[in-house]
Protein backbone atom coordinates (compact mmCIF):
# COMPACT_ATOMS: atom_id res chain seq x y z
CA UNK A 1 -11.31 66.08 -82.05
CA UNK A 2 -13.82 64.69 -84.35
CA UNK A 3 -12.82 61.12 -83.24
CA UNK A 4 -12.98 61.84 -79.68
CA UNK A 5 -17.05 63.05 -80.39
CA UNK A 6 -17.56 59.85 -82.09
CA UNK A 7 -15.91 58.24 -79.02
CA UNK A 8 -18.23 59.91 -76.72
CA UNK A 9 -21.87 59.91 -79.07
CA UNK A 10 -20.64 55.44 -79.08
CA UNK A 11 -20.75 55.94 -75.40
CA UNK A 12 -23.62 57.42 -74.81
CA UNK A 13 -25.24 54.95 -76.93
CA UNK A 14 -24.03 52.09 -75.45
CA UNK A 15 -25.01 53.82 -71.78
CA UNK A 16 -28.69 54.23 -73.62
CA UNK A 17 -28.67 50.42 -74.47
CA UNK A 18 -27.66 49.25 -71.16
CA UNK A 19 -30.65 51.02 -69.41
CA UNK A 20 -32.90 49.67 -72.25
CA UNK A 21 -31.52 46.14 -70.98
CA UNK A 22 -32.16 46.47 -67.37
CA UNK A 23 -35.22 47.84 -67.59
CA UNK A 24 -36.40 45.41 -69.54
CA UNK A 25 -34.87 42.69 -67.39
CA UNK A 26 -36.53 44.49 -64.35
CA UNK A 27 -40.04 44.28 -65.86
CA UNK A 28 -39.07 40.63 -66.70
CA UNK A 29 -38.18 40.07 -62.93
CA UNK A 30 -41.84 41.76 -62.02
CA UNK A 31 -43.47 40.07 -64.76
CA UNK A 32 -42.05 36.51 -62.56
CA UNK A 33 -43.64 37.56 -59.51
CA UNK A 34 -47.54 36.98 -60.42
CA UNK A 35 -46.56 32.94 -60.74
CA UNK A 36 -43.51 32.65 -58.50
CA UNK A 37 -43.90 30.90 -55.05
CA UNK A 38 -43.27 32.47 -51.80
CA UNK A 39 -40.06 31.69 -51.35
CA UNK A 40 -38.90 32.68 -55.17
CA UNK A 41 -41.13 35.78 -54.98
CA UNK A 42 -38.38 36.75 -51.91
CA UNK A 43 -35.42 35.84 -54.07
CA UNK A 44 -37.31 37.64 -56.94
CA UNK A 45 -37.00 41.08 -54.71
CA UNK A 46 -34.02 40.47 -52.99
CA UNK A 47 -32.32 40.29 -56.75
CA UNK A 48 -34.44 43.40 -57.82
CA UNK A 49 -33.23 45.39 -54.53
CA UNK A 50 -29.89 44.23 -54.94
CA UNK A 51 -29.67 42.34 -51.69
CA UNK A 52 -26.93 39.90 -51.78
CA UNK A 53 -27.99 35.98 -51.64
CA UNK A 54 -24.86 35.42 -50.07
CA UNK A 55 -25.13 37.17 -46.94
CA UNK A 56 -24.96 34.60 -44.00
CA UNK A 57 -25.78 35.66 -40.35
CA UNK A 58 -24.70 32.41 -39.29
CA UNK A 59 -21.84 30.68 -40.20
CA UNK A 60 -19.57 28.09 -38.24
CA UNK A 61 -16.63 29.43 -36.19
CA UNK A 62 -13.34 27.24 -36.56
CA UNK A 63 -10.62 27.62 -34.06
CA UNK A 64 -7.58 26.14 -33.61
CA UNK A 65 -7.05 23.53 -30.95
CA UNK A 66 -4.02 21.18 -31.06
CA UNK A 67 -3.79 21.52 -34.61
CA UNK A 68 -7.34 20.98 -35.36
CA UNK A 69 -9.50 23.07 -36.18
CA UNK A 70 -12.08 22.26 -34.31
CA UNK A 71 -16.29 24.33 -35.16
CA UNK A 72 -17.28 25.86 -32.24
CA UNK A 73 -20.75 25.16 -33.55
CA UNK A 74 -22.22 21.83 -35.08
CA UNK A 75 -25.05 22.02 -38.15
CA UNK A 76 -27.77 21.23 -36.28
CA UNK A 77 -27.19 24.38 -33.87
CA UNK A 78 -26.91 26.42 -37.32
CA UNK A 79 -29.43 25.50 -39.03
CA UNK A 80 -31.81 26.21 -35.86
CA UNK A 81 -30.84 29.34 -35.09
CA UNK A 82 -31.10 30.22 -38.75
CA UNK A 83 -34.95 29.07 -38.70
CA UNK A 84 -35.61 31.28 -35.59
């Protein structure tokens, strides 16, 4: 029994670190805004609120023709409707 309490005290202090490091990495994150340019400040807060860089509301669409696959949409039509 005495070995499972040291098991679970190490826990707990680990747990204790661990919010010690993200807190300090979130102040370092804030600290990164004051200098950051738009566009960083944005990946800045999406990191911070744990919004995923790799969420894409466009992306091409293969299908299958004749053994091809074949986009349904070139880059150019992507990359517009991703700037509007």
């Amino acid at each position: 029994m005495c070995r499972s309490i040291r098991r679970y005290r190490q826990r707990l202090l680990n747990i204790d670190r661990i919010k010690v490091a993200e807190n300090e990495w979130w102040l370092a994150e804030c600290d990164k805004l004051k200098q950051a340019s738009e566009s960083e400040k944005w990946r800045i807060i999406n990191r911070l609120t744990n919004q995923s860089d790799n969420i894409s509301w466009n992306s091409a669409i293969k299908k299958l023709i004749d053994g091809k696959e074949i986009y349904l949409f070139n880059d150019n039509e992507l990359m517009t409707s991703a700037r509007n």
